[in-house]
Protein backbone atom coordinates (compact mmCIF):
# COMPACT_ATOMS: atom_id res chain seq x y z
CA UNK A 1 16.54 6.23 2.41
CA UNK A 2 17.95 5.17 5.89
CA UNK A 3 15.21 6.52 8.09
CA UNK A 4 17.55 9.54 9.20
CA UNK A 5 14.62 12.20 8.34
CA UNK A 6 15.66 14.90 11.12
CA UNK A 7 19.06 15.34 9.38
CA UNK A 8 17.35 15.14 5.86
CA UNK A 9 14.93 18.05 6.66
CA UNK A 10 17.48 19.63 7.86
CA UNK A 11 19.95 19.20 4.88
CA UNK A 12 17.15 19.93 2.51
CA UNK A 13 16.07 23.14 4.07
CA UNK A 14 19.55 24.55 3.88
CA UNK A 15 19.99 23.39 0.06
CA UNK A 16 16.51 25.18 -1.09
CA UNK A 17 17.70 28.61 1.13
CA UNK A 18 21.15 28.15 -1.43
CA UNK A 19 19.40 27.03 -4.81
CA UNK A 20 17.71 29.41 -7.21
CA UNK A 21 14.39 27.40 -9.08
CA UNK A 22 15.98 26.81 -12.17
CA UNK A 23 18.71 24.36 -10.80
CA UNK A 24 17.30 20.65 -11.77
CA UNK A 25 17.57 19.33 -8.12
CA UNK A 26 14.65 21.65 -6.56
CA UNK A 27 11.81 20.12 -7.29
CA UNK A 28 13.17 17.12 -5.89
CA UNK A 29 14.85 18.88 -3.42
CA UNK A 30 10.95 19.98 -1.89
CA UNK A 31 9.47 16.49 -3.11
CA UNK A 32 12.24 14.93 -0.52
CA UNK A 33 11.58 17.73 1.98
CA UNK A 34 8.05 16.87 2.07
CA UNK A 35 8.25 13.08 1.91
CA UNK A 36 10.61 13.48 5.65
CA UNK A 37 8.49 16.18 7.30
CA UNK A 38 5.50 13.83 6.81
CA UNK A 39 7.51 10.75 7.64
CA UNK A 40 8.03 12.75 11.39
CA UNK A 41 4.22 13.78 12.14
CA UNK A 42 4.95 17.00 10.93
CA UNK A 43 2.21 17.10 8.58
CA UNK A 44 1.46 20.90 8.86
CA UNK A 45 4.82 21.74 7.80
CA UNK A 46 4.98 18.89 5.00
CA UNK A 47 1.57 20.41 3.72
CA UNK A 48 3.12 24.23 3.49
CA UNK A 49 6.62 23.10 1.99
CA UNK A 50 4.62 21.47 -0.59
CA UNK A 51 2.52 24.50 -1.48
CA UNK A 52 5.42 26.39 -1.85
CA UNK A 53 7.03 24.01 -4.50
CA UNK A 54 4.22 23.97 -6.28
CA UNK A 55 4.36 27.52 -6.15
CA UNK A 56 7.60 27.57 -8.06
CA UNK A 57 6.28 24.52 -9.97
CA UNK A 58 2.68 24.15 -10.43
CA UNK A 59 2.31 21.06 -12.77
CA UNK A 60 4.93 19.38 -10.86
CA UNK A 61 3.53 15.39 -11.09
CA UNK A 62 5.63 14.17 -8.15
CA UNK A 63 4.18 17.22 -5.82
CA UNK A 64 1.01 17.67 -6.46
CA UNK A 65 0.98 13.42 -5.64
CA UNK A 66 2.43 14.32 -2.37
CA UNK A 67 -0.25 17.17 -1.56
CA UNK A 68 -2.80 14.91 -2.86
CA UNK A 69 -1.97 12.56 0.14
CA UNK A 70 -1.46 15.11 2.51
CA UNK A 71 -4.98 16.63 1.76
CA UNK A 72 -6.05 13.23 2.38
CA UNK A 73 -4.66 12.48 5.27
CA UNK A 74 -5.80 15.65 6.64
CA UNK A 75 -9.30 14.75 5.69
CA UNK A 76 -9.71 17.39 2.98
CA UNK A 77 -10.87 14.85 0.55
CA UNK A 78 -12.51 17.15 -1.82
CA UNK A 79 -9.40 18.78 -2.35
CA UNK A 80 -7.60 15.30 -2.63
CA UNK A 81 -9.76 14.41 -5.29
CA UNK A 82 -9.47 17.27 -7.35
CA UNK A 83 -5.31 16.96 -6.75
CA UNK A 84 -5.48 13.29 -8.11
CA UNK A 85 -7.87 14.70 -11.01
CA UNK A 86 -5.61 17.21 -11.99
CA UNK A 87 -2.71 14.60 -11.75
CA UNK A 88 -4.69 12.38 -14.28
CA UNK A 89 -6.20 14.89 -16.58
CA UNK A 90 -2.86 17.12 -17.15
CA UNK A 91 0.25 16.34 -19.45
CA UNK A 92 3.08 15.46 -17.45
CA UNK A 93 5.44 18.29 -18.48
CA UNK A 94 7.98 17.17 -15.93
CA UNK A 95 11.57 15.75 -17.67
CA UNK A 96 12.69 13.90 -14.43
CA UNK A 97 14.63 11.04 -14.82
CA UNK A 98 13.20 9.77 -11.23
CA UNK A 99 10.12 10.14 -12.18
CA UNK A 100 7.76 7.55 -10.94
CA UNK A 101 5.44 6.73 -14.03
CA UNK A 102 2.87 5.24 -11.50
CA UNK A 103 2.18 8.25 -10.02
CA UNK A 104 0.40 9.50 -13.02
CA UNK A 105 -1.21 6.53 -13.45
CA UNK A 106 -2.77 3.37 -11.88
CA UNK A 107 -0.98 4.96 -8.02
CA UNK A 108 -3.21 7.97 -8.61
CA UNK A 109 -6.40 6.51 -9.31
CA UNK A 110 -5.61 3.95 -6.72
CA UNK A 111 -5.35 6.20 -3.93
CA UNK A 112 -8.35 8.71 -5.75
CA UNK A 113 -10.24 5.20 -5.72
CA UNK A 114 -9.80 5.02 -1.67
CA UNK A 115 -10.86 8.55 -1.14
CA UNK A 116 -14.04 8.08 -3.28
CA UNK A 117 -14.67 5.13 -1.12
CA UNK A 118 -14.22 7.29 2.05
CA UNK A 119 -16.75 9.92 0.33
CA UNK A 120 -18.75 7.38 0.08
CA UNK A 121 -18.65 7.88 -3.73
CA UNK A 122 -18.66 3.38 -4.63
CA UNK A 123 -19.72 4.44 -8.42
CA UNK A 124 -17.31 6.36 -9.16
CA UNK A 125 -14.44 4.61 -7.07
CA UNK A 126 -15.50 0.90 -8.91
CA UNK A 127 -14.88 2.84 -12.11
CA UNK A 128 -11.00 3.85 -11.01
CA UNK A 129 -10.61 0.24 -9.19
CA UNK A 130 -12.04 -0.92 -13.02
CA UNK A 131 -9.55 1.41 -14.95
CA UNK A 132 -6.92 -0.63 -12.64
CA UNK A 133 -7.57 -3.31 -13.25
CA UNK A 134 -7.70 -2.97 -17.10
CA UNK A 135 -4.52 -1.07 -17.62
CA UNK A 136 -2.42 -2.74 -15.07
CA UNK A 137 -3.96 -6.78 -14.48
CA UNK A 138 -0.64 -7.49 -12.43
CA UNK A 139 -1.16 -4.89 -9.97
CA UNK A 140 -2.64 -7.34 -7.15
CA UNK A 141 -3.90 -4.21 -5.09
CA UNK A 142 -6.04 -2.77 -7.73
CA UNK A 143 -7.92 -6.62 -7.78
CA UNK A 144 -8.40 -6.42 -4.22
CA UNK A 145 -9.69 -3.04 -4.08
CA UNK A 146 -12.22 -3.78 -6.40
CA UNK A 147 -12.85 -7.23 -4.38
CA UNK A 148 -13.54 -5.27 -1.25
CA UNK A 149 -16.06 -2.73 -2.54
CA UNK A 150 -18.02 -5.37 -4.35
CA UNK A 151 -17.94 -7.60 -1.00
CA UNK A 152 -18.64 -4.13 0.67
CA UNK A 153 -21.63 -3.17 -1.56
CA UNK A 154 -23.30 -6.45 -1.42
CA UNK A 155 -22.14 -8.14 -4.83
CA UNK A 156 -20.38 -11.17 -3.10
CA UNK A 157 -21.63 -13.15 -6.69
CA UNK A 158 -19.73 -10.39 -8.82
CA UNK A 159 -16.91 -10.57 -6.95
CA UNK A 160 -16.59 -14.43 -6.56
CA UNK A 161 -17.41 -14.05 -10.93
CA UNK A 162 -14.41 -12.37 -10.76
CA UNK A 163 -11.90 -14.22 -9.32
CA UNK A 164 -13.19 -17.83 -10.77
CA UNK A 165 -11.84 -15.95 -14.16
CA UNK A 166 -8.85 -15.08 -12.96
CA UNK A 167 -8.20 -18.56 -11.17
CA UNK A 168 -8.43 -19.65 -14.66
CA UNK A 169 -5.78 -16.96 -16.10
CA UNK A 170 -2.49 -19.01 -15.94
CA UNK A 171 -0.55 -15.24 -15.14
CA UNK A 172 -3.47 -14.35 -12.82
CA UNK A 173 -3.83 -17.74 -11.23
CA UNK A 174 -2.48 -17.01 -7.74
CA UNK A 175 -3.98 -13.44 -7.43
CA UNK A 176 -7.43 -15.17 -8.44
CA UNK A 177 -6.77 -17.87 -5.73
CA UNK A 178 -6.36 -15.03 -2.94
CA UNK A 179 -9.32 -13.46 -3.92
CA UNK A 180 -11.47 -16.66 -3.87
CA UNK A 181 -10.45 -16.92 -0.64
CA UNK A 182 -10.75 -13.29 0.48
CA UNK A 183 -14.64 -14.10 -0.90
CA UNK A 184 -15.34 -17.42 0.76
CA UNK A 185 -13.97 -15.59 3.87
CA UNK A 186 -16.55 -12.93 3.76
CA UNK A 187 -19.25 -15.14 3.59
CA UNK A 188 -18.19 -17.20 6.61
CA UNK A 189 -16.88 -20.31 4.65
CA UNK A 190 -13.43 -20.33 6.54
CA UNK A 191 -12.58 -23.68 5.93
CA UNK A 192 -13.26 -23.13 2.13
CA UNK A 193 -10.92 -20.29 2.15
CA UNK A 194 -8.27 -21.66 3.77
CA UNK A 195 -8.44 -25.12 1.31
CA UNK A 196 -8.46 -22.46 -1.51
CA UNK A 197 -5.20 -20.50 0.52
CA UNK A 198 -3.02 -23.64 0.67
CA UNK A 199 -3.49 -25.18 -3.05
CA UNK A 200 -2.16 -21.88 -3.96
CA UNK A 201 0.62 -21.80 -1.42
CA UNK A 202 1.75 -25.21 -2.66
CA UNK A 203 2.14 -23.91 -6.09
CA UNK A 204 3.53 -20.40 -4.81
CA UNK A 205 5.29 -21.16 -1.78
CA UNK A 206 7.16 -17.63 -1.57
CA UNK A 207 3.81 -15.71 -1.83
CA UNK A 208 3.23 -12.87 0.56
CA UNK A 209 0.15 -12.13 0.11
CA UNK A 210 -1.09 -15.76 0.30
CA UNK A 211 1.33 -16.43 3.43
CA UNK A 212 -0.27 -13.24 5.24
CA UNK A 213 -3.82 -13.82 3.98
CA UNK A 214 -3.63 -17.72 5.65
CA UNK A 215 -1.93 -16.87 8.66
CA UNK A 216 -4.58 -14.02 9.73
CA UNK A 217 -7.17 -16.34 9.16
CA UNK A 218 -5.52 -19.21 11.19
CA UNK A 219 -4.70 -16.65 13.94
CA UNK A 220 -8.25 -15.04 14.16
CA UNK A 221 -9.74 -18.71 14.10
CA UNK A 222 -7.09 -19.25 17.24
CA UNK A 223 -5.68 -22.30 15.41
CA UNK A 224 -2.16 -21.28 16.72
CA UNK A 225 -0.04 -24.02 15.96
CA UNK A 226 -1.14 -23.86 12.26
CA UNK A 227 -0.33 -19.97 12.01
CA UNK A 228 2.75 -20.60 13.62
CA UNK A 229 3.80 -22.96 10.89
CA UNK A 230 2.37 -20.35 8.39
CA UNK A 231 3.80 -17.46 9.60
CA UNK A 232 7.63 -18.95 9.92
CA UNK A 233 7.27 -20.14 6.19
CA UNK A 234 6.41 -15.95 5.63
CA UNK A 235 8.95 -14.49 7.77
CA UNK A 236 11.89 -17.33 6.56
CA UNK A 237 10.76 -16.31 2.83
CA UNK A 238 10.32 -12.70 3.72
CA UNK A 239 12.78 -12.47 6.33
CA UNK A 240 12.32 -8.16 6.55
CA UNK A 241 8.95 -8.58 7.01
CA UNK A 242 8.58 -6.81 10.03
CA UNK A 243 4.33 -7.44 10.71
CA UNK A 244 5.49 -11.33 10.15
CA UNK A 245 7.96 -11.49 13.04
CA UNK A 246 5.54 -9.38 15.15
CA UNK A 247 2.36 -11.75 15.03
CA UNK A 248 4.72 -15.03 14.89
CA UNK A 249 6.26 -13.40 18.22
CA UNK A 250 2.28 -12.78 19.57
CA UNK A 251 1.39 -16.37 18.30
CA UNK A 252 4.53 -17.99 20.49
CA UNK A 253 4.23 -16.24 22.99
CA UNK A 254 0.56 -17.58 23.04
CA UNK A 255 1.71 -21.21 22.46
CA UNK A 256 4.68 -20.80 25.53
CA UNK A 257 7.61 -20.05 23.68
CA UNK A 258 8.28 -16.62 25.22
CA UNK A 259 12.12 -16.79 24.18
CA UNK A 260 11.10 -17.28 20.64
CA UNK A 261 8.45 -14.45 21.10
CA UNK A 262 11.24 -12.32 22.06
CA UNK A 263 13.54 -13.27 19.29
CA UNK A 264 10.92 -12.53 16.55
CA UNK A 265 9.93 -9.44 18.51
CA UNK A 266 13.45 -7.59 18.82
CA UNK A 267 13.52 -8.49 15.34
CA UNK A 268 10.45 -6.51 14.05
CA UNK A 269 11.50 -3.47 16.19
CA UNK A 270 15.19 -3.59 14.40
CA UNK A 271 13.53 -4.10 11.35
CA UNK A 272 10.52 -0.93 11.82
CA UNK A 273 13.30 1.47 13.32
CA UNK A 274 15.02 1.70 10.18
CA UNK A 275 11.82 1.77 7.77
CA UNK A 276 11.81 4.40 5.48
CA UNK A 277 8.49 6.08 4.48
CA UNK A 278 8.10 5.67 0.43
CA UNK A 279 5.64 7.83 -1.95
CA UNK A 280 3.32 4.87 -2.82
CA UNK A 281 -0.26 4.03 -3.34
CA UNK A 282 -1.98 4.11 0.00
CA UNK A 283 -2.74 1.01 1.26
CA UNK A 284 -0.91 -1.07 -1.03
């Protein structure tokens, strides 16, 4: 979890060579291996170690969600979507403690959702940004994905239908206020978004989302001195945010604070040096 994937692969190589496939570490043993050869560029390799688990264990959940993003990000998407089918479709046999139920679930159809999109398959990935959305309303990513391929299939009204409801949801509130604002961006009403950015902030001060969402506007708008006050409320609230010390350290520089800029800027390095890669939902 430290970064250190060169001694990892390493380690891991050596401990499948010693371990016969009926000892309970091995398919996370080849899950790991694949997760640091990937995490390296060395997606060729990651992509072969993975067949071979699967070999070994073919209905493995956690593997077949790592070849499923492989094949995607090797631009097989055919195969990706069948991978995230079978995920879906098939019984988890798989007893592993460290088993990540999302994988099975809302993760998979997220990411199946983004390769549809890339297919350019928007029927069928509205339905998996809709199954989302049903099954897992707190999962802010799946309301944004379905935000941006309503925005980016013309249905601005749907999607500003949308969040107006969940403004209105007292658990949904703050997600609904991002997306209002995601909407009024799109159709060029920045000051609208931004009025709609801040009455959430004040309510949800801590926000990420809401933080990042205003300070990208502000910056893009080159209102500096504004993003600068948004992005220093993100990075003292999310202090290992590494993207937040890197465009406060662009916007200082900008305003003439270059020995801020460099504080900020050292401090995003330190922090994306030691960044582990996790098995998540691309994108999210």
């Amino acid at each position: 979890d430290d970064g250190k994937h060169d001694q990892a692969i390493d380690y891991l190589d050596r401990c499948l060579q010693v371990s016969c496939a009926d000892e309970s570490h091995v398919r996370k043993a080849y899950s790991l291996l694949v997760s640091s050869l990937n995490a390296v560029g060395r997606c060729a390799d990651a992509h072969e170690r993975c067949q071979r688990g699967l070999e070994q264990f073919p209905s493995d959940k956690e593997l077949l969600f790592r070849l499923a993003m492989l094949q995607h990000e090797l631009g097989q998407l055919e195969q990706s979507v069948a991978t995230y089918q079978q995920i879906l479709n098939e019984e988890c046999e798989r007893d592993y403690q460290s088993l990540d139920v999302g994988i099975t679930g809302f993760k998979a159809r997220h990411n199946l959702a983004i390769v549809y999109e890339e297919l350019g398959q928007f029927v069928e990935a509205e339905q998996q940004w809709q199954l989302i959305t049903q099954s897992q309303p707190s999962y802010r990513p799946g309301w944004k994905g379905l935000i941006e391929l309503l925005l980016n299939t013309d249905r601005a009204e749907q999607a500003k239908n949308i969040a107006a409801v969940l403004q209105k949801d007292q658990s949904l509130s703050v997600t609904g206020h991002l997306l209002a604002a995601r909407v009024a961006e799109y159709s060029q009403d920045i000051e609208k978004a931004l009025a709609t950015l801040r009455c959430a902030i004040s309510r949800a001060p801590s926000d990420h989302g809401l933080l990042d969402a205003a300070s990208r506007i502000l910056f893009e708008q080159n209102r500096l001195e504004e993003a600068r006050e948004t992005l220093s409320q993100l990075t003292t609230y999310h202090p290992e945010n590494a993207s937040g010390h890197q465009n406060l350290a662009m916007v200082l520089e900008q305003l003439g604070d270059p020995a801020g800029a460099r504080r900020h800027y050292d401090e995003s390095q330190r922090l994306r040096s030691g960044t582990p890669q996790e098995m998540n939902a691309v994108g999210s």
